[in-house]
PDB file of N, CA and C in Angstrom:
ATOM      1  N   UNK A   1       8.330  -8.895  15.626  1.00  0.00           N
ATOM      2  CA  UNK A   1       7.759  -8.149  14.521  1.00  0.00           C
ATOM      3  C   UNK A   1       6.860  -7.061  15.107  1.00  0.00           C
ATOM      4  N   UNK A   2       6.982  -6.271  14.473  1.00  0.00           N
ATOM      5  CA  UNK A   2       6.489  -5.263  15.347  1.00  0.00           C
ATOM      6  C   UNK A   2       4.760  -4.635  14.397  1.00  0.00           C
ATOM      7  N   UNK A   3       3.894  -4.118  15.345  1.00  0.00           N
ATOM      8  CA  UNK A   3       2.580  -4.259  14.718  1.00  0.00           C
ATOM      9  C   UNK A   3       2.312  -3.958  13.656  1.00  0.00           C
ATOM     10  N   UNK A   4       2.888  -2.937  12.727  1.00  0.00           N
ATOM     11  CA  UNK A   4       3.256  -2.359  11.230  1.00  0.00           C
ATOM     12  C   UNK A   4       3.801  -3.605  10.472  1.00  0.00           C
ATOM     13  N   UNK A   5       4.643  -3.985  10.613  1.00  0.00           N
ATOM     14  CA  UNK A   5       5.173  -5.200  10.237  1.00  0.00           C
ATOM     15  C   UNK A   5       3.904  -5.827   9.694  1.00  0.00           C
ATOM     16  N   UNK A   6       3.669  -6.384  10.965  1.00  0.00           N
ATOM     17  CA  UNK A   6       2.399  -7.511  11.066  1.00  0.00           C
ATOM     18  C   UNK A   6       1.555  -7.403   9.969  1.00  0.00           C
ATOM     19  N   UNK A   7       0.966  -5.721   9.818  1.00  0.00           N
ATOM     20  CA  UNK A   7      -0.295  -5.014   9.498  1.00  0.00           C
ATOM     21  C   UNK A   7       0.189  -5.687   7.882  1.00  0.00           C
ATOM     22  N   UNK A   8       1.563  -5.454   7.562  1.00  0.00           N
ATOM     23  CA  UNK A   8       2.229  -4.922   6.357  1.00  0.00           C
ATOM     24  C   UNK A   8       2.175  -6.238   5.911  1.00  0.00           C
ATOM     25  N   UNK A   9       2.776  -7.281   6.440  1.00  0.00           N
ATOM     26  CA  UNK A   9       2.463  -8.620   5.942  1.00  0.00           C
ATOM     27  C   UNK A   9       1.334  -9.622   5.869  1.00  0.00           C
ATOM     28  N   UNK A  10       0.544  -8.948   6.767  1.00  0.00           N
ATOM     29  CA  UNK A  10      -0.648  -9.797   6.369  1.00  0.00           C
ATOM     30  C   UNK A  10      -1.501  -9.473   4.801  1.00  0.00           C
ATOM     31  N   UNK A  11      -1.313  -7.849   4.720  1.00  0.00           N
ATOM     32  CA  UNK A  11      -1.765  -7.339   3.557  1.00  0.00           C
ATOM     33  C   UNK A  11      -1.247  -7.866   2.263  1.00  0.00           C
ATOM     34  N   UNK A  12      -0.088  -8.214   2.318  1.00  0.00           N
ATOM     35  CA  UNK A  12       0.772  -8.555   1.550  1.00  0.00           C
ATOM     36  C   UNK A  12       0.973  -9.928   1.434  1.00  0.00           C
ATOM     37  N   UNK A  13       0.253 -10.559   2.426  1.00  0.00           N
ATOM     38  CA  UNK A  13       0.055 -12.366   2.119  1.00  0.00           C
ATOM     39  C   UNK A  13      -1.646 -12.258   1.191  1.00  0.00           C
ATOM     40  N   UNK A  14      -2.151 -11.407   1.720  1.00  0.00           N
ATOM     41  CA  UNK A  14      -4.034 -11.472   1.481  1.00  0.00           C
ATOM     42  C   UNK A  14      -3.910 -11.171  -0.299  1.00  0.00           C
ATOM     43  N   UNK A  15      -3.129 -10.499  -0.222  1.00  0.00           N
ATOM     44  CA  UNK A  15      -2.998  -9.591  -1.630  1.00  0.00           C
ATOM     45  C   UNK A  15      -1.881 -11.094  -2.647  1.00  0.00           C
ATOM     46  N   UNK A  16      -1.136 -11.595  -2.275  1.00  0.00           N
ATOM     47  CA  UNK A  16      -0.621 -12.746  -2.866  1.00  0.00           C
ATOM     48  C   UNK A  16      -1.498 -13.959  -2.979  1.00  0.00           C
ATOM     49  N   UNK A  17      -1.713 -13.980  -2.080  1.00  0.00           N
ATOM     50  CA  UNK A  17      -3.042 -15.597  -2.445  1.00  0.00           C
ATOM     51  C   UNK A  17      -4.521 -14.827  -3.802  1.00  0.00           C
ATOM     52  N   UNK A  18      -4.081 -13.371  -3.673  1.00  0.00           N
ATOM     53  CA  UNK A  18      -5.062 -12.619  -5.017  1.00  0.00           C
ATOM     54  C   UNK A  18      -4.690 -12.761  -6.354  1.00  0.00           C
ATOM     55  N   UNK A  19      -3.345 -13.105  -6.712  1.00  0.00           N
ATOM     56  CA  UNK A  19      -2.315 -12.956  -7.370  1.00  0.00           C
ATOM     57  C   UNK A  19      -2.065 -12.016  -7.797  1.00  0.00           C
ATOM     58  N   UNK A  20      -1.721 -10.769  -6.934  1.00  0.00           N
ATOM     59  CA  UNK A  20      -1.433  -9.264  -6.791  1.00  0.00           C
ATOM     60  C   UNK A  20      -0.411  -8.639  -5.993  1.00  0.00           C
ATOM     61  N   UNK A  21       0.271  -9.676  -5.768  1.00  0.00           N
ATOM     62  CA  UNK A  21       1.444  -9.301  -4.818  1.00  0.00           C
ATOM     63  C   UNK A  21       1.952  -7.919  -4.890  1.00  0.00           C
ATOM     64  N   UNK A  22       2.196  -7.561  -3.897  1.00  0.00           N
ATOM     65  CA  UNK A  22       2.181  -5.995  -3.588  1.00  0.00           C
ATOM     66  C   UNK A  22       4.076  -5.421  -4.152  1.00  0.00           C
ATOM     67  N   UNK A  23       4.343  -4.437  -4.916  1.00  0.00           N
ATOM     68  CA  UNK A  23       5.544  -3.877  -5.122  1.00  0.00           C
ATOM     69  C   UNK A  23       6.161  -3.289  -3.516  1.00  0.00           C
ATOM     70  N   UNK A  24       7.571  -3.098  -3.690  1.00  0.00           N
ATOM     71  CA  UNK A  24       8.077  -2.072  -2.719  1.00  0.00           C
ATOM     72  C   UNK A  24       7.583  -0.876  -2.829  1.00  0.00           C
ATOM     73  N   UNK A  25       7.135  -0.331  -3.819  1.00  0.00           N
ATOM     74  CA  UNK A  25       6.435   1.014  -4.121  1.00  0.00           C
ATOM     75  C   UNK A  25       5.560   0.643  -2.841  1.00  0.00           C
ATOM     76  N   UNK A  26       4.319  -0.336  -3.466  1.00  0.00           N
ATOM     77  CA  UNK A  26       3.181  -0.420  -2.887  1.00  0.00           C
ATOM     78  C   UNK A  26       3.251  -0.652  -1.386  1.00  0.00           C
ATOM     79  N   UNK A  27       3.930  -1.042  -0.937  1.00  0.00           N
ATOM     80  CA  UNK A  27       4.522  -1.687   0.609  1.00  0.00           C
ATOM     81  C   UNK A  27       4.754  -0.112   1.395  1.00  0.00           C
ATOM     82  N   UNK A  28       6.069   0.740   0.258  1.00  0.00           N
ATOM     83  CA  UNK A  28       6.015   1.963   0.694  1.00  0.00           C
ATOM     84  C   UNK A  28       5.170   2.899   1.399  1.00  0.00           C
ATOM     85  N   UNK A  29       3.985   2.605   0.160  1.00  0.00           N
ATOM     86  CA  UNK A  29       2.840   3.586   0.158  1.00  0.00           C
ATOM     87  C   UNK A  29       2.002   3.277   1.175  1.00  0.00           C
ATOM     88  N   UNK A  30       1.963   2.086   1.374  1.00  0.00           N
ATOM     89  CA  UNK A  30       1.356   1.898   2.828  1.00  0.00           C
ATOM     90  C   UNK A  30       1.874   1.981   4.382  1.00  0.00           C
ATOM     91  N   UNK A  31       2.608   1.515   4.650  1.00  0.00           N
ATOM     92  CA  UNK A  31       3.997   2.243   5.299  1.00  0.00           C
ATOM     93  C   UNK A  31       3.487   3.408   5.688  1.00  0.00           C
ATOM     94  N   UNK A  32       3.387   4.520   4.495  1.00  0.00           N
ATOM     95  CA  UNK A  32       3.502   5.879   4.713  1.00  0.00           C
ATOM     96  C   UNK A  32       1.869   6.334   5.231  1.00  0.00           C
ATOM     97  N   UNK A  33       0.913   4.998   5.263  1.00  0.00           N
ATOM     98  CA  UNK A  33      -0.525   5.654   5.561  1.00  0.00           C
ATOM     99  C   UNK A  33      -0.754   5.363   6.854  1.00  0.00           C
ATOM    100  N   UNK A  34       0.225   4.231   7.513  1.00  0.00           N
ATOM    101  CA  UNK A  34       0.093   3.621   8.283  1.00  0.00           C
ATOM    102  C   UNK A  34       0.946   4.634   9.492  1.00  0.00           C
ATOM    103  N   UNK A  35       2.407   5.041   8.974  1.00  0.00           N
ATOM    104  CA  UNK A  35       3.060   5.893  10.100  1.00  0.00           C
ATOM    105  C   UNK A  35       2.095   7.683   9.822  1.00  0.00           C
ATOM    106  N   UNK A  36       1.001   7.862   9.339  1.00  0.00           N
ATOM    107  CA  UNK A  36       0.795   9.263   9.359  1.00  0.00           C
ATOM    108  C   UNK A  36       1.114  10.196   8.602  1.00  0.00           C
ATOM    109  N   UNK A  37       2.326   9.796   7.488  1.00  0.00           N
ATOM    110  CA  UNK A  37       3.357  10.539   6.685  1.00  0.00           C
ATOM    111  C   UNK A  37       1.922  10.733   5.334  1.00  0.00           C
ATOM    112  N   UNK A  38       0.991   9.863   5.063  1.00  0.00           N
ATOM    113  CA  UNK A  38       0.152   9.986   4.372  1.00  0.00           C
ATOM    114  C   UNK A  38      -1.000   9.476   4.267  1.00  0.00           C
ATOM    115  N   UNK A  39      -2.255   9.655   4.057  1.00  0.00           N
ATOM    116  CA  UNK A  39      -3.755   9.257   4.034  1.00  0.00           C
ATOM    117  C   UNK A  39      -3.704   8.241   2.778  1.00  0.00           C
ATOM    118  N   UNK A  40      -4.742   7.375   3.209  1.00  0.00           N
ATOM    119  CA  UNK A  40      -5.250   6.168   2.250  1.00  0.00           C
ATOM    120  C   UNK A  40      -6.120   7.095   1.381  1.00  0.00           C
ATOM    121  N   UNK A  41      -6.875   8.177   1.415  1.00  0.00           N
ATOM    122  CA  UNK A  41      -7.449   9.075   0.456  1.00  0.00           C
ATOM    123  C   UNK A  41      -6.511   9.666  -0.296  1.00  0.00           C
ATOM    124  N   UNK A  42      -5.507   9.928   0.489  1.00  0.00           N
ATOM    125  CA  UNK A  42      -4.813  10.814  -0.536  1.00  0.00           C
ATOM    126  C   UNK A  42      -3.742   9.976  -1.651  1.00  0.00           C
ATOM    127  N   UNK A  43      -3.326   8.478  -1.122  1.00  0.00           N
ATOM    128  CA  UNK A  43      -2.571   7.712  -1.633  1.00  0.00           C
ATOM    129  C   UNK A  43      -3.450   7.835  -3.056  1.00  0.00           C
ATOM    130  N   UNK A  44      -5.026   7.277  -2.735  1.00  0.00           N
ATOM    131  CA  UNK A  44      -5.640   6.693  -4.087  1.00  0.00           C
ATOM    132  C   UNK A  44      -5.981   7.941  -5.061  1.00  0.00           C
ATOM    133  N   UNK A  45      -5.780   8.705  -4.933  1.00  0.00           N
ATOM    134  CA  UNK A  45      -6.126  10.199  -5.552  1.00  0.00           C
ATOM    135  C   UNK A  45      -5.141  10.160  -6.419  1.00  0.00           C
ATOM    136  N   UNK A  46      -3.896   9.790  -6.149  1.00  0.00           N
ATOM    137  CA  UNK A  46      -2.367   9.922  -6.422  1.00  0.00           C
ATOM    138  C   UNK A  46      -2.250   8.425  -7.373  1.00  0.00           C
ATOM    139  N   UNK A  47      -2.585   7.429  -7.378  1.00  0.00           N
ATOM    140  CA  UNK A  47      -2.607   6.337  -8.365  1.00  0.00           C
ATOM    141  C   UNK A  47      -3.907   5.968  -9.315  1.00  0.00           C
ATOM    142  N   UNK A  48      -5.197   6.950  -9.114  1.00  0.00           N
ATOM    143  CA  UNK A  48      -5.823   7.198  -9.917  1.00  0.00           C
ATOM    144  C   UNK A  48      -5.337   7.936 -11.024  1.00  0.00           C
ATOM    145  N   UNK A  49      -4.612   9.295 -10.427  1.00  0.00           N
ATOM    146  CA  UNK A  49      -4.343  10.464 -11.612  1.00  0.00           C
ATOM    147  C   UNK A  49      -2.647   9.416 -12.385  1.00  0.00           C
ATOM    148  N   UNK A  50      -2.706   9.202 -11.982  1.00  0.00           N
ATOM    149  CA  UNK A  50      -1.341   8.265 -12.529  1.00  0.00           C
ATOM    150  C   UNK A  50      -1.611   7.267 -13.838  1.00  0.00           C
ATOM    151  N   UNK A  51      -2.731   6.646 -13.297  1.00  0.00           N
ATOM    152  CA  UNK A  51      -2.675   6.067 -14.277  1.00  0.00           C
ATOM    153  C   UNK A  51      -3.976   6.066 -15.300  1.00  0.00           C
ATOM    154  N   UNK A  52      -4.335   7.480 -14.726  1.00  0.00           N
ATOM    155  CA  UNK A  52      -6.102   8.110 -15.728  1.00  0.00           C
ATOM    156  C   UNK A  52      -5.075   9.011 -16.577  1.00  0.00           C
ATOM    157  N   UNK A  53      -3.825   9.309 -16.669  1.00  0.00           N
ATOM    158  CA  UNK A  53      -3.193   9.953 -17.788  1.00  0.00           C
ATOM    159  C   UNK A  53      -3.011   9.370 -19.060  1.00  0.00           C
ATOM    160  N   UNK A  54      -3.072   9.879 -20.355  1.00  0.00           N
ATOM    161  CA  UNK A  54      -2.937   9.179 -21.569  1.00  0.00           C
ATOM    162  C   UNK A  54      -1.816   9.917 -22.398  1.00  0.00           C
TER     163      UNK A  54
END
């Protein structure tokens, strides 16, 4: 397993014992903060305005 992996499943066990188990979206989105493709600032900017729409 390689260290992303690791990173990806531990988050994703921590977040299940929350009872919040993480989507493929959400797995995605981290993924993408983790290889550089995108910022953890910019992720939450992006699921704030998402779901602050009415």
């Amino acid at each position: 397993m390689s260290e992303l992996e690791c990173i990806l499943a531990n988050v994703d066990a921590t977040m299940k014992m929350e009872g919040m188990p993480l989507t493929e979206e959400d797995k995605n989105r981290i993924l993408d903060c983790l290889t550089g493709k995108s910022t953890f600032d910019n992720e939450i900017k992006k699921i704030i305005e998402k779901f602050s729409k009415k």
